[in-house]
Protein backbone atom coordinates (compact mmCIF):
# COMPACT_ATOMS: atom_id res chain seq x y z
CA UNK A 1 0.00 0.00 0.00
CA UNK A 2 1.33 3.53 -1.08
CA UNK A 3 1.73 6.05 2.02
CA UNK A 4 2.55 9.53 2.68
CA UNK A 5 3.78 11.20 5.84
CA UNK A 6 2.45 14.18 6.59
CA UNK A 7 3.78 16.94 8.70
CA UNK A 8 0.65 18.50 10.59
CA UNK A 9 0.98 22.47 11.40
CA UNK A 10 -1.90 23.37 13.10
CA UNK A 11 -0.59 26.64 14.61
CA UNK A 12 -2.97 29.15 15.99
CA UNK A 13 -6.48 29.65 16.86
CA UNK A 14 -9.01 27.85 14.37
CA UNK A 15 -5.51 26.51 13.00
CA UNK A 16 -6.41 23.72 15.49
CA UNK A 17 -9.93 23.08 14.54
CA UNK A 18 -9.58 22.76 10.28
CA UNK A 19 -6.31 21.18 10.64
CA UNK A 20 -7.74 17.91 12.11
CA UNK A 21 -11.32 18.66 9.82
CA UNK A 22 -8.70 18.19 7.14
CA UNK A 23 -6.99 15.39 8.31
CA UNK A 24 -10.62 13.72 9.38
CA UNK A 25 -11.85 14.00 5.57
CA UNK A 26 -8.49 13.13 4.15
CA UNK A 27 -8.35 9.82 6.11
CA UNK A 28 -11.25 8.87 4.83
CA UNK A 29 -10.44 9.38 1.57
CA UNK A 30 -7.07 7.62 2.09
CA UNK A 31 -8.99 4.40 3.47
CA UNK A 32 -11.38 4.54 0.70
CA UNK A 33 -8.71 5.08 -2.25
CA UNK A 34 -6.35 2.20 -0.66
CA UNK A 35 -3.68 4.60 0.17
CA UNK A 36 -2.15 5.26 3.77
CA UNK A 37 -1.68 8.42 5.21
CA UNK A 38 0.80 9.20 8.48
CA UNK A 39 1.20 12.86 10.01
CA UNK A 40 2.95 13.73 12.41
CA UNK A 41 2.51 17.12 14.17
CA UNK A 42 4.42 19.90 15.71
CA UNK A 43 3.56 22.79 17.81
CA UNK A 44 4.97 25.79 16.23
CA UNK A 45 2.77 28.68 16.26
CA UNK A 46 2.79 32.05 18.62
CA UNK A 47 2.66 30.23 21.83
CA UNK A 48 5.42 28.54 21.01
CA UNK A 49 7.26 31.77 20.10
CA UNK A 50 6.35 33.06 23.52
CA UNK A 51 7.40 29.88 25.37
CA UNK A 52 11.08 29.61 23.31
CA UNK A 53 11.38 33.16 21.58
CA UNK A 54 11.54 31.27 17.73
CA UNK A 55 7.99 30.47 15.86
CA UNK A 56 9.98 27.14 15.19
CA UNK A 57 12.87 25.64 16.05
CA UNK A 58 16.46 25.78 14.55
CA UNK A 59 16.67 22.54 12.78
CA UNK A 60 12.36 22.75 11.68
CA UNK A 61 13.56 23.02 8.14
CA UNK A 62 15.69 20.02 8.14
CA UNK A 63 12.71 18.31 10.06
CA UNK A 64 10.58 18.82 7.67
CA UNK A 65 12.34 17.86 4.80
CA UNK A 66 11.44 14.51 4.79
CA UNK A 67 7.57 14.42 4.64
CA UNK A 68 6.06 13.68 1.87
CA UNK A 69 4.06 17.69 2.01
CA UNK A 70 3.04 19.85 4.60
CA UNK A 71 -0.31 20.88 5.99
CA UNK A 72 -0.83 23.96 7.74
CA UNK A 73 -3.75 25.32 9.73
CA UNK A 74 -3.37 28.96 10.42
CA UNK A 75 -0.55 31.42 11.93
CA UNK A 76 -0.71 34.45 13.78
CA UNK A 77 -2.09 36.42 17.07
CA UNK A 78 -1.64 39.67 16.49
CA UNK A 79 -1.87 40.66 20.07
CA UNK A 80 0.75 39.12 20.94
CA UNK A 81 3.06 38.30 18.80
CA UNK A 82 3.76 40.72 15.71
CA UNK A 83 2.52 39.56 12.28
CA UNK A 84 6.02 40.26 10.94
CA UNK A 85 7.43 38.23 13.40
CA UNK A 86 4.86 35.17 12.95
CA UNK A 87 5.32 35.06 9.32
CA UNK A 88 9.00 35.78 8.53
CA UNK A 89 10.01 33.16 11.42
CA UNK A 90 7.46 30.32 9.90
CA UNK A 91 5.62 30.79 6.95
CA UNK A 92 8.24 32.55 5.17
CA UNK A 93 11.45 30.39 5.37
CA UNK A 94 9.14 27.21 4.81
CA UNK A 95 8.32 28.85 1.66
CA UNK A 96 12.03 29.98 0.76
CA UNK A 97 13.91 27.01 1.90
CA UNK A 98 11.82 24.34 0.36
CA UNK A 99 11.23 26.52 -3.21
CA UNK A 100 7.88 26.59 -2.72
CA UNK A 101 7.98 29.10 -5.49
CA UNK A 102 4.35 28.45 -6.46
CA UNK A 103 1.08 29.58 -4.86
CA UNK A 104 -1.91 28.80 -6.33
CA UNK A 105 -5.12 29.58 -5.55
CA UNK A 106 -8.37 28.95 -7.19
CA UNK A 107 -11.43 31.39 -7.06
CA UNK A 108 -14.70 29.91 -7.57
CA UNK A 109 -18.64 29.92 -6.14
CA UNK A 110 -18.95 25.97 -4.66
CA UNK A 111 -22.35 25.32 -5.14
CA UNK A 112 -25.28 26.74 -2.35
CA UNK A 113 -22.40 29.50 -1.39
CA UNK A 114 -23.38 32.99 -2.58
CA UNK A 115 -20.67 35.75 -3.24
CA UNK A 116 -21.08 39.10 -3.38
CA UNK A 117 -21.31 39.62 -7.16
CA UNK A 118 -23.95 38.73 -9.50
CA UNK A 119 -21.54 36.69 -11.37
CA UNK A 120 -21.67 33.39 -10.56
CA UNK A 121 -19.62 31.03 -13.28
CA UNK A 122 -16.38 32.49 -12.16
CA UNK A 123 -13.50 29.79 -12.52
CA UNK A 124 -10.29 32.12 -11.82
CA UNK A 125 -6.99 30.03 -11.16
CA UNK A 126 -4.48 33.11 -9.46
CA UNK A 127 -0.92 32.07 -8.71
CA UNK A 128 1.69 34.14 -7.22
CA UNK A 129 5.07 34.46 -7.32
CA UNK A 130 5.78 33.04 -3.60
CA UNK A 131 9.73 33.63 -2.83
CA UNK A 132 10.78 37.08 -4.00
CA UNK A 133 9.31 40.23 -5.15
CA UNK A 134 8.22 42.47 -2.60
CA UNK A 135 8.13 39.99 0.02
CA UNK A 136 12.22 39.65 0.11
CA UNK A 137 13.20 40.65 2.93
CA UNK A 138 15.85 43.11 1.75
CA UNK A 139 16.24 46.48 2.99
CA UNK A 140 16.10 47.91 6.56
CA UNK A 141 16.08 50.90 9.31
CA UNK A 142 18.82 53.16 10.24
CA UNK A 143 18.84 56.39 13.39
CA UNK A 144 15.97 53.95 14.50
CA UNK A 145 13.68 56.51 16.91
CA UNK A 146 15.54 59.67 15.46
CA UNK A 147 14.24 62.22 13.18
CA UNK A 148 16.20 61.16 10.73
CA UNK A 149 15.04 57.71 10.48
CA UNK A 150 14.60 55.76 7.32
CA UNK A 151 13.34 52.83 6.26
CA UNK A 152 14.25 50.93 3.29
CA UNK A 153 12.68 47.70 1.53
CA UNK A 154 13.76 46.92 -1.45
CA UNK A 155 11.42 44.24 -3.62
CA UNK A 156 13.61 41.73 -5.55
CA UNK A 157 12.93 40.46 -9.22
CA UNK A 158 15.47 37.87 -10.54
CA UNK A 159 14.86 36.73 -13.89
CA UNK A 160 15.20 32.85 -13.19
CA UNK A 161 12.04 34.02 -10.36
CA UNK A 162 10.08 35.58 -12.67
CA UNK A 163 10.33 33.36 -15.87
CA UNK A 164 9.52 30.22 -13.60
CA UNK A 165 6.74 31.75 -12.39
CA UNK A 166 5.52 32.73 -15.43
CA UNK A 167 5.94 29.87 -17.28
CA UNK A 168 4.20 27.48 -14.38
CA UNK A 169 1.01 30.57 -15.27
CA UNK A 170 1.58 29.35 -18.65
CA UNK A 171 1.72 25.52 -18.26
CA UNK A 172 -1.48 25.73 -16.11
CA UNK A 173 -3.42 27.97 -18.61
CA UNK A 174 -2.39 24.92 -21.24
CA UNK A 175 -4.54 22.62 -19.04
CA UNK A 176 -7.64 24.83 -18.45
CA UNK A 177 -8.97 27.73 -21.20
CA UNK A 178 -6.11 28.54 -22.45
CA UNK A 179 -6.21 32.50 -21.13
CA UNK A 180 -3.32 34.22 -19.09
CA UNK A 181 -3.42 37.54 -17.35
CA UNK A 182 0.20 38.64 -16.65
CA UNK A 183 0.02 41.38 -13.63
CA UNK A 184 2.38 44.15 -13.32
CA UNK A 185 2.40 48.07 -12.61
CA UNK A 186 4.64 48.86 -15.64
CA UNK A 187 3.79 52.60 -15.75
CA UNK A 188 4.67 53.10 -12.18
CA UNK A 189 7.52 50.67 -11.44
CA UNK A 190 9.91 51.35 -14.42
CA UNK A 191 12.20 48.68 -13.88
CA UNK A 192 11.05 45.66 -11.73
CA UNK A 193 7.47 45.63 -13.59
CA UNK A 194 8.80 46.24 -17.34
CA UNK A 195 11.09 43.76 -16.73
CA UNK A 196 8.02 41.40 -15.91
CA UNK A 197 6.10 42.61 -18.81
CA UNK A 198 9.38 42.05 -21.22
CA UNK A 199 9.78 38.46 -20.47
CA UNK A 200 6.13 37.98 -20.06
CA UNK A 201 6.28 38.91 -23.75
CA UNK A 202 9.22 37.07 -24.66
CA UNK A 203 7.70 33.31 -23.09
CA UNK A 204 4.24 34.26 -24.86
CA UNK A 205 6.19 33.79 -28.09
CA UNK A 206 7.06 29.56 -26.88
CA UNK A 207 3.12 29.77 -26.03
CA UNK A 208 1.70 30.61 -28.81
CA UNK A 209 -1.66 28.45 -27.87
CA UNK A 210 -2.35 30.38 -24.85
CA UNK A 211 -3.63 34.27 -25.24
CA UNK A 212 -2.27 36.58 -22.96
CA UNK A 213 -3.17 40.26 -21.73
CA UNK A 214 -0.61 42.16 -19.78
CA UNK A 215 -3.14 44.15 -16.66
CA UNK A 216 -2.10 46.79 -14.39
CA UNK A 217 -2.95 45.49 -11.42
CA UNK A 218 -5.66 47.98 -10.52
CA UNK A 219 -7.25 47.20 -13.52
CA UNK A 220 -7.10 43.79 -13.14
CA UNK A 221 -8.83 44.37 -9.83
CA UNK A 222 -11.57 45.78 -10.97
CA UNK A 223 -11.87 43.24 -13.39
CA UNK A 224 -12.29 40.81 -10.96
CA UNK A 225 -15.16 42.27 -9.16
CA UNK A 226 -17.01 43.75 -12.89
CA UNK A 227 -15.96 40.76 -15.00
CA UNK A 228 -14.30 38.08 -12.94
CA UNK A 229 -15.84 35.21 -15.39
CA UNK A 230 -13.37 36.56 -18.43
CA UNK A 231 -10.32 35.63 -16.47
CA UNK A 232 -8.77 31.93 -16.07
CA UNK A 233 -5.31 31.90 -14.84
CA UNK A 234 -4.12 35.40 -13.39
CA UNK A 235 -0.55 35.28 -12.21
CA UNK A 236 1.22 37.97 -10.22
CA UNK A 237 3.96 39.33 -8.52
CA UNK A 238 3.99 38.38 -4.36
CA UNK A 239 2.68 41.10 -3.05
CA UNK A 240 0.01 41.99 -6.14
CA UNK A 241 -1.17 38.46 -6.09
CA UNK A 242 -1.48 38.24 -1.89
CA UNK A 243 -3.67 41.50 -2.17
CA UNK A 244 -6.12 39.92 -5.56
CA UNK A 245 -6.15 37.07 -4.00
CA UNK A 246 -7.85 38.53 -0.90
CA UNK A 247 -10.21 39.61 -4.14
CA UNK A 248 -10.51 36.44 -5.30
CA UNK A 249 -11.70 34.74 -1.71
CA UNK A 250 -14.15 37.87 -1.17
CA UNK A 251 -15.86 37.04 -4.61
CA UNK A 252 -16.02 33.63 -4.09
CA UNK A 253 -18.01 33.87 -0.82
CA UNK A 254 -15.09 34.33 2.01
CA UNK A 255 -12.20 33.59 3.62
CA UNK A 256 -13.98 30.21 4.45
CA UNK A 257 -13.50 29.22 1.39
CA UNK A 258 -10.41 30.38 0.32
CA UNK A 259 -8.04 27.14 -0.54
CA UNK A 260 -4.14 27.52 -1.28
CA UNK A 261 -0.98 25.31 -2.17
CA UNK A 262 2.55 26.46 -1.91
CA UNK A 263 3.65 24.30 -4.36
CA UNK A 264 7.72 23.16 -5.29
CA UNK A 265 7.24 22.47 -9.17
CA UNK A 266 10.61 20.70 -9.24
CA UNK A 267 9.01 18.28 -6.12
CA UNK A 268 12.99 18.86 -4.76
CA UNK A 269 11.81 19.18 -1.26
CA UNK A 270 7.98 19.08 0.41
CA UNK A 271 4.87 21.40 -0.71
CA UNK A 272 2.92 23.27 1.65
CA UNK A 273 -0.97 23.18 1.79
CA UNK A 274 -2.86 25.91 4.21
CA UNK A 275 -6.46 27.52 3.70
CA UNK A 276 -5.28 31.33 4.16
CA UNK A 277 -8.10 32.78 6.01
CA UNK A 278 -6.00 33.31 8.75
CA UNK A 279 -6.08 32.40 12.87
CA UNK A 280 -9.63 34.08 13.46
CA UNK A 281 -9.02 35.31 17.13
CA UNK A 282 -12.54 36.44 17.12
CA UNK A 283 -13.93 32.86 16.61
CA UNK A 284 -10.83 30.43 18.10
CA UNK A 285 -12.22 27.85 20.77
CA UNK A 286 -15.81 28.21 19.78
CA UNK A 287 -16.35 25.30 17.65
CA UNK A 288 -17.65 27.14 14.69
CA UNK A 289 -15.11 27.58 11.93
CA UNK A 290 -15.77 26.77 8.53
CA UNK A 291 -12.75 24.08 7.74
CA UNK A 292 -14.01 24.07 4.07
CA UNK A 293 -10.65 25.95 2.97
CA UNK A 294 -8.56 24.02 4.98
CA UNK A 295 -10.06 20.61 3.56
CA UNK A 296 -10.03 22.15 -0.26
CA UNK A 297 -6.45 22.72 0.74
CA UNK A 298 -6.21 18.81 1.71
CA UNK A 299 -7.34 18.05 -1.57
CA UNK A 300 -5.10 20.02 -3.37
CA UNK A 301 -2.48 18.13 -1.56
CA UNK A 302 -3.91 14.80 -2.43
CA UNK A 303 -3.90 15.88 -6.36
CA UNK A 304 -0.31 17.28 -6.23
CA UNK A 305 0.74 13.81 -4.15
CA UNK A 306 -1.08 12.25 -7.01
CA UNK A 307 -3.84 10.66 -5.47
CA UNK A 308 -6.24 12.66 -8.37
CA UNK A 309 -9.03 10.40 -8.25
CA UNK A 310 -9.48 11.02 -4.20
CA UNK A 311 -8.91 14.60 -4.43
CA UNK A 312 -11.15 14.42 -6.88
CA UNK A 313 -14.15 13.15 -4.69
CA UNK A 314 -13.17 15.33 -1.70
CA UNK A 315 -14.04 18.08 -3.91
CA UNK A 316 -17.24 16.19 -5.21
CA UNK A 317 -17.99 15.75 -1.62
CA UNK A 318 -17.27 19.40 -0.44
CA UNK A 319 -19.85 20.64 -3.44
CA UNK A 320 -22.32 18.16 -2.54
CA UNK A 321 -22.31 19.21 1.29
CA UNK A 322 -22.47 23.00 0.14
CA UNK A 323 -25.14 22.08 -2.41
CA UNK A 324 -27.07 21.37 0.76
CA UNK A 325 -26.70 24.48 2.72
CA UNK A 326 -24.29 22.99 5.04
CA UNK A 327 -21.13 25.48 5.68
CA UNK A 328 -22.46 28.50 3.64
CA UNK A 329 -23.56 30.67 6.27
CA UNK A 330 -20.54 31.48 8.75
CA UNK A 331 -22.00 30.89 12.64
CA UNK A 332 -24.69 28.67 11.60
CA UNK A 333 -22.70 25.35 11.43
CA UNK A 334 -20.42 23.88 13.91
CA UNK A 335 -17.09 22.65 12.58
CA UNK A 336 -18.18 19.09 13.85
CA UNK A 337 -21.27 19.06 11.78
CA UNK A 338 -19.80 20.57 8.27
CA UNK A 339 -16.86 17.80 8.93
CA UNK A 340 -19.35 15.25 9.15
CA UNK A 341 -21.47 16.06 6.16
CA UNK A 342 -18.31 15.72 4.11
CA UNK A 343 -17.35 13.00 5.36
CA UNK A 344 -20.95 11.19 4.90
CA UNK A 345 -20.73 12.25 0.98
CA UNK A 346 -17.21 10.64 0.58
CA UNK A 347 -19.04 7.39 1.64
């Protein structure tokens, strides 16, 4: 029997909760596709931060460099720890060291769920550029608490980042409609962005069955909201795809159903799978998140471990549930109960 060993992440707040959702559905699925799954989970999150001063320890890389992918629940609690210290001590280097260069996305109404457009047959597949860019890390602060302070952050664009990026957009748009929005800011950001939009240009020449439209990104936002059905696969620098993306999952109904993969094309090291609505403070401990994001997210672990035919019925299973009513209205239904529906329609 074919198994996988899973590293579990639940982290903080609802983390907890749609991390073993997840793990419930994706069991079942394992049993009922003759496949084994093993996890094995560790405790990193903000309380562990404030009980050792690291979100994770020093050798949590190398740890987690043998599982077969990653699943993550949700990081973060603001009022305590700093977001920039949650994510650049976790989420970050998980994404950097393993060349998780990848994240992808997809934007679409499950069935019962109602967004806030009058569009309905949206199918939008966004993927952003998940290691550079904006999101670097290079710059800093000098005369810190002085007058003359400054602050510098400085976005890096190599071309090896951007044409893999790019060309994953492309591959993807081969398997779907065959449509590509390329995102950039060109008329602002003279260098970084043209340079996108020149070797956008130059791999739409090797693609020559895919039609692509180069978007500023504001107009590509508003695109999304007045005509998200014309897009298919968007794909976008870190921080302009982390900010339409937040688009995407408001479109599509919520953060509750807002799936993602951090994906390693080259399969070199693990992928990361994590539903990106976040650690919901508000809600933690009361038994009713919605874990349909973070069980979407299973699923696209299960495709990208190639188990297709299982992720496949999770998905079937997740549309049935919401065909029903069950885990479209945020409050109404307890974690336990949407977790159980699912896992009735897998069966």
């Amino acid at each position: 029997m074919k198994s996988y060993s899973i590293a579990l992440i639940p982290g903080d707040g609802i983390g907890g909760d749609v991390t073993a959702a997840a793990w419930t559905v994706l069991e079942t699925a394992a049993k009922h596709f003759g496949f084994a799954l093993t996890s094995t989970e560790f405790p990193w999150s903000c309380k562990f931060y404030k009980d050792t001063g690291r979100m994770m320890p020093e050798d949590a890389i190398e740890t987690l460099r043998g599982f077969d992918a990653i699943l993550l629940g949700a990081v973060g609690w603001p009022a305590e720890v700093p977001d920039s210290v949650s994510l650049h001590g976790l989420l970050l280097p998980i994404r950097k060291a393993f060349v998780q260069y990848a994240n992808i996305r997809p934007h679409r109404l499950l069935p019962g769920v109602t967004g806030p457009l009058r569009a309905e047959n949206f199918d939008i597949l966004c993927i952003r550029e998940n290691t550079e860019g904006e999101y670097s890390g290079a710059g800093g602060r000098v005369h810190q608490g002085t007058l003359d302070e400054v602050a510098v952050e400085t976005s890096i664009f190599t071309r090896a980042g951007v044409e893999r990026i790019l060309r994953f957009g492309f591959e993807q748009a081969r398997t779907r409609r065959g449509k590509l929005a390329s995102v950039t800011k060109s008329n602002a950001q003279k260098y970084s962005m043209v340079f996108w939009d020149e070797i956008t240009r130059k791999l739409a020449a090797e693609y020559s069955d895919v039609a692509v439209t180069s978007y500023h990104v504001d107009a590509l936002a508003a695109r999304m909201i007045m005509a998200p059905e014309s897009l298919d696969v968007v794909v976008a620098s870190n921080l302009f795809g982390d900010i339409l993306t937040d688009i995407g999952a408001a479109i599509q109904g919520g953060l509750g159903y807002a799936a993602s993969a951090n994906i390693n094309p080259g399969r070199s090291a693990p992928s990361m799978f994590e539903p990106v609505h976040g650690s919901a403070p508000d809600i933690a401990h009361l038994g009713i998140a919605n874990p349909i994001a973070a069980i979407w997210s299973g699923a696209m672990m299960l495709g990208h471990l190639s188990e297709t035919a299982a992720a496949g019925r999770i998905m079937k299973a997740l549309e049935a549930t919401t065909a029903r009513g069950i885990g479209t209205t945020p409050g109404k239904d307890r974690t336990e109960a949407i977790t159980a529906a699912i896992v009735a329609a897998l069966t």
